[in-house]
PDB file of N, CA and C in Angstrom:
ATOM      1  N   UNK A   1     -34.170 127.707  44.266  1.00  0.00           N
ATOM      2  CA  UNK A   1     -34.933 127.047  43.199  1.00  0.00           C
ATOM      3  C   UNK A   1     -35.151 128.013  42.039  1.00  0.00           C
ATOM      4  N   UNK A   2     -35.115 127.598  40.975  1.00  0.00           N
ATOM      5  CA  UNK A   2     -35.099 128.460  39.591  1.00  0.00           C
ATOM      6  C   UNK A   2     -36.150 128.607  39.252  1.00  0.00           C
ATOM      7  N   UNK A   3     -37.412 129.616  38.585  1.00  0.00           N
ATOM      8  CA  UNK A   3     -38.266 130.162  38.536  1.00  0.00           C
ATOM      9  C   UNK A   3     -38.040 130.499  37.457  1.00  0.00           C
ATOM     10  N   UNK A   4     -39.106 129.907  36.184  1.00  0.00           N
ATOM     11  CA  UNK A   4     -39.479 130.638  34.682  1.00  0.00           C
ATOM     12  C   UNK A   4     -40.401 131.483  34.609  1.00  0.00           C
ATOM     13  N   UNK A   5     -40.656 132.474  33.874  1.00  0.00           N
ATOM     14  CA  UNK A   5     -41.514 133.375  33.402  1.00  0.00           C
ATOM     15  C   UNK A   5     -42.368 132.999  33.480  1.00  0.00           C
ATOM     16  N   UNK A   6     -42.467 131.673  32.668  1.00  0.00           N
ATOM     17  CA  UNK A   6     -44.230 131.135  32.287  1.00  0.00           C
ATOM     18  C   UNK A   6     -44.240 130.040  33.562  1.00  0.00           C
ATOM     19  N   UNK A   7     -45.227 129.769  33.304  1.00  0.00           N
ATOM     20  CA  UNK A   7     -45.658 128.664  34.623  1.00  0.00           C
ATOM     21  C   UNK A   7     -45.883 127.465  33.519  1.00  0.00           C
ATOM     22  N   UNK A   8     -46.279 126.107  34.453  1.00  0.00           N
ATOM     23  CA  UNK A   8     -45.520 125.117  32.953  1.00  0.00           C
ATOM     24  C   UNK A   8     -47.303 125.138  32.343  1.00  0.00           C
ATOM     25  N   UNK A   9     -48.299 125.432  32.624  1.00  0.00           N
ATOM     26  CA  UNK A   9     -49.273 125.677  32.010  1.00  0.00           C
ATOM     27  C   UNK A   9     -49.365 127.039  30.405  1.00  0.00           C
ATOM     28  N   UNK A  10     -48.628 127.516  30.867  1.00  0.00           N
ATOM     29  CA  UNK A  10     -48.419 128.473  29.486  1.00  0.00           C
ATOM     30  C   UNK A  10     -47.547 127.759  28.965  1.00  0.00           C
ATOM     31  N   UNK A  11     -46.504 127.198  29.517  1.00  0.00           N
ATOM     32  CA  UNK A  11     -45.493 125.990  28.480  1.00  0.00           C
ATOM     33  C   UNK A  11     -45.883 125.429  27.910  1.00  0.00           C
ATOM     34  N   UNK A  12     -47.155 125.043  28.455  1.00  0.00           N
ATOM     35  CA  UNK A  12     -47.526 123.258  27.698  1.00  0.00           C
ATOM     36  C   UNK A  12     -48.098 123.880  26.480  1.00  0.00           C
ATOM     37  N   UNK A  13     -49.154 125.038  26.621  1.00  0.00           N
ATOM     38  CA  UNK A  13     -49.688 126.003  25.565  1.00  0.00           C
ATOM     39  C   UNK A  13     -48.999 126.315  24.366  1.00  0.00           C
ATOM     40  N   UNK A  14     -48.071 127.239  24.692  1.00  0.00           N
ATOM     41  CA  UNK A  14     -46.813 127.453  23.853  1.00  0.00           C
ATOM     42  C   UNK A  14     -46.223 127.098  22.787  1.00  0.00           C
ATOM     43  N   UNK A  15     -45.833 125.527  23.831  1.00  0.00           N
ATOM     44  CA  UNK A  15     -45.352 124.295  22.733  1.00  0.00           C
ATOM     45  C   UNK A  15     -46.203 123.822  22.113  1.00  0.00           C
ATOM     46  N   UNK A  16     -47.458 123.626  22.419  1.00  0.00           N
ATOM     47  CA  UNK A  16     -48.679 123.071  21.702  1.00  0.00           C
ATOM     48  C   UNK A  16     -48.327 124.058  20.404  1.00  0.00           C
ATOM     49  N   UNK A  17     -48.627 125.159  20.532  1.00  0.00           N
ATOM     50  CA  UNK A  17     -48.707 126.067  19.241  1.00  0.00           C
ATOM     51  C   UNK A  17     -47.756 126.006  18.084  1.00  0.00           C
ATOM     52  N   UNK A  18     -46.432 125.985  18.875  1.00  0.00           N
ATOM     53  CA  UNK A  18     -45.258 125.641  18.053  1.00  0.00           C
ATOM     54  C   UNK A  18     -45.370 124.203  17.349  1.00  0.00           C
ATOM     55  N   UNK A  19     -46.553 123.704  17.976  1.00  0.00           N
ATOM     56  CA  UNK A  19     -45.952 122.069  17.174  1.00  0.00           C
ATOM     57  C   UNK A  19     -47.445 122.056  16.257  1.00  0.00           C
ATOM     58  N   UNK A  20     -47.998 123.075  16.854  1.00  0.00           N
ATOM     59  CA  UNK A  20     -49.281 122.809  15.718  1.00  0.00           C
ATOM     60  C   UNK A  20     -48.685 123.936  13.870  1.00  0.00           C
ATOM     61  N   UNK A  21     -48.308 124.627  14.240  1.00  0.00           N
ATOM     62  CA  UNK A  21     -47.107 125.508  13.499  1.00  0.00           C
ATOM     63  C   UNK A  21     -46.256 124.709  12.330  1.00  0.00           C
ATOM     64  N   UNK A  22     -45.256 123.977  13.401  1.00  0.00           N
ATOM     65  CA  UNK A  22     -44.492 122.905  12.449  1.00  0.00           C
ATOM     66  C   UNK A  22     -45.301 121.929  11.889  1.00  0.00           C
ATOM     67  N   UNK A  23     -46.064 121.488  12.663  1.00  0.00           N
ATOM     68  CA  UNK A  23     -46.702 119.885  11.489  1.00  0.00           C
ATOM     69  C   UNK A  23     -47.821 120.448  10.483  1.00  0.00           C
ATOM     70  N   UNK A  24     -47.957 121.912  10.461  1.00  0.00           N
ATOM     71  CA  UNK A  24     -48.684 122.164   9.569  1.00  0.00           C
ATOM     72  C   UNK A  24     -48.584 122.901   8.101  1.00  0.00           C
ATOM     73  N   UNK A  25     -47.019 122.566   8.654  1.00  0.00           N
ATOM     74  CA  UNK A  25     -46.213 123.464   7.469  1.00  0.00           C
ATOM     75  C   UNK A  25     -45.317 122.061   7.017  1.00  0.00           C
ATOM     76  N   UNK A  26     -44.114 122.772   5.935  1.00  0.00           N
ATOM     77  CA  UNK A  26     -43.293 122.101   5.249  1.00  0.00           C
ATOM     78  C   UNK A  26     -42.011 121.428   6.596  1.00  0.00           C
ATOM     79  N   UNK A  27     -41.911 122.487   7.343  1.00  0.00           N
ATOM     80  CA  UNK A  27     -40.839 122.655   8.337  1.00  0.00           C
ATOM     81  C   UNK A  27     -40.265 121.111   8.821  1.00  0.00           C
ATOM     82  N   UNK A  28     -41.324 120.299   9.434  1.00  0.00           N
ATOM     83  CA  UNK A  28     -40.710 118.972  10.020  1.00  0.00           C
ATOM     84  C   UNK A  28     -40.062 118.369   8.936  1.00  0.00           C
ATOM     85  N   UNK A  29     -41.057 118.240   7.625  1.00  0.00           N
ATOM     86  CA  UNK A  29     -39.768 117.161   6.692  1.00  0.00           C
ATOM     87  C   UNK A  29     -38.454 117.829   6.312  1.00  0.00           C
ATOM     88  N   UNK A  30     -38.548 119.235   6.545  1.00  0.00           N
ATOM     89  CA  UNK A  30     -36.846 119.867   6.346  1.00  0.00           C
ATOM     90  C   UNK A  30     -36.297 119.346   7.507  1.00  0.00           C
ATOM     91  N   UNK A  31     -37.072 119.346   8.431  1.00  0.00           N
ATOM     92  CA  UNK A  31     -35.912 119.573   9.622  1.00  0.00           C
ATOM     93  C   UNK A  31     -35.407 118.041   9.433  1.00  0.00           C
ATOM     94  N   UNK A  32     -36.430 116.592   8.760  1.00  0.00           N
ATOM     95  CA  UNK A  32     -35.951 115.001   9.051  1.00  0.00           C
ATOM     96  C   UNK A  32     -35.225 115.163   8.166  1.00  0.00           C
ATOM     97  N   UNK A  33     -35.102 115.579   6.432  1.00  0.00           N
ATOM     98  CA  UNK A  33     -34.604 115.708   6.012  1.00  0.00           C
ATOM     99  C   UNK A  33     -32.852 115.804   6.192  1.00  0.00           C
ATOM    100  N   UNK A  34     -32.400 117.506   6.574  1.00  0.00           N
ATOM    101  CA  UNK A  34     -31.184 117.810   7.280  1.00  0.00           C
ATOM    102  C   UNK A  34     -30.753 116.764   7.968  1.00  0.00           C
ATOM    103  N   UNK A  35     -31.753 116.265   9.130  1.00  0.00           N
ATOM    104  CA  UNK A  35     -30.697 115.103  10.151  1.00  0.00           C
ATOM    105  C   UNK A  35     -31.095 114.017   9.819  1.00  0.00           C
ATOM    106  N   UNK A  36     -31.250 113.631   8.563  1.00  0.00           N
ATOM    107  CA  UNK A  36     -31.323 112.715   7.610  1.00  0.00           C
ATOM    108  C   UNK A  36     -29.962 112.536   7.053  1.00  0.00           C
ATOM    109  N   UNK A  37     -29.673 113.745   6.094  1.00  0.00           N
ATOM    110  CA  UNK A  37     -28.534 114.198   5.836  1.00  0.00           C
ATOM    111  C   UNK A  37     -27.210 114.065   6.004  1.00  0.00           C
ATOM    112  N   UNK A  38     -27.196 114.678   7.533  1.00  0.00           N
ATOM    113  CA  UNK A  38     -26.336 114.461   8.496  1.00  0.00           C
ATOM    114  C   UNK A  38     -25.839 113.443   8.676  1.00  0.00           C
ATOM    115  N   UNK A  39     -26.859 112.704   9.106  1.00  0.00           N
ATOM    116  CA  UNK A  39     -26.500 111.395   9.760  1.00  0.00           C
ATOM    117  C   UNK A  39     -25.769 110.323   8.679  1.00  0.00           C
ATOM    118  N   UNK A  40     -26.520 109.998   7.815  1.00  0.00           N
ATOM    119  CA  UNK A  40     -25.934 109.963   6.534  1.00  0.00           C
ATOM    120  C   UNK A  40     -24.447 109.954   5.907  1.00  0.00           C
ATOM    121  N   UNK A  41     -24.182 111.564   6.847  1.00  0.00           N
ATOM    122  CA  UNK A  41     -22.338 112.430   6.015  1.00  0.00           C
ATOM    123  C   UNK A  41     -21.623 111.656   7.326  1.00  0.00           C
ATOM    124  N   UNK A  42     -21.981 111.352   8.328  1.00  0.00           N
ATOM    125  CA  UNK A  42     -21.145 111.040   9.441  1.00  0.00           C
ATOM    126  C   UNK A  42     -20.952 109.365   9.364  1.00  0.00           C
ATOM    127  N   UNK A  43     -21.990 108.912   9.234  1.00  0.00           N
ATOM    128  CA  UNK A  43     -22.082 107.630   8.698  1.00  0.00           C
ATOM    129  C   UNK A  43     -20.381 107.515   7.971  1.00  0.00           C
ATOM    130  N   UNK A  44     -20.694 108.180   6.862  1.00  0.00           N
ATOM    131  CA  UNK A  44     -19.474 107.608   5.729  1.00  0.00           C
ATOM    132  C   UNK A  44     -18.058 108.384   6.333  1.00  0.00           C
TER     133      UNK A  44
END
């Protein structure tokens, strides 16, 4: 069985931070933006 560093209680932490990070910055509408974009160029 595979064994992470963190236990999923520091995960859940972690990611909490990272997502309090992104939605509090510019970052998410770049990132919808790009695969906005994308999706968009593949489209045509």
């Amino acid at each position: 069985e595979f064994h992470t560093i963190l236990n999923s209680d520091e995960m859940l932490g972690l990611i909490c931070q990272l997502l309090d990070i992104i939605l509090s910055s510019e970052f998410l509408f770049f990132i919808y933006a790009v695969i906005k974009t994308l999706t968009e160029f593949w489209v045509i």
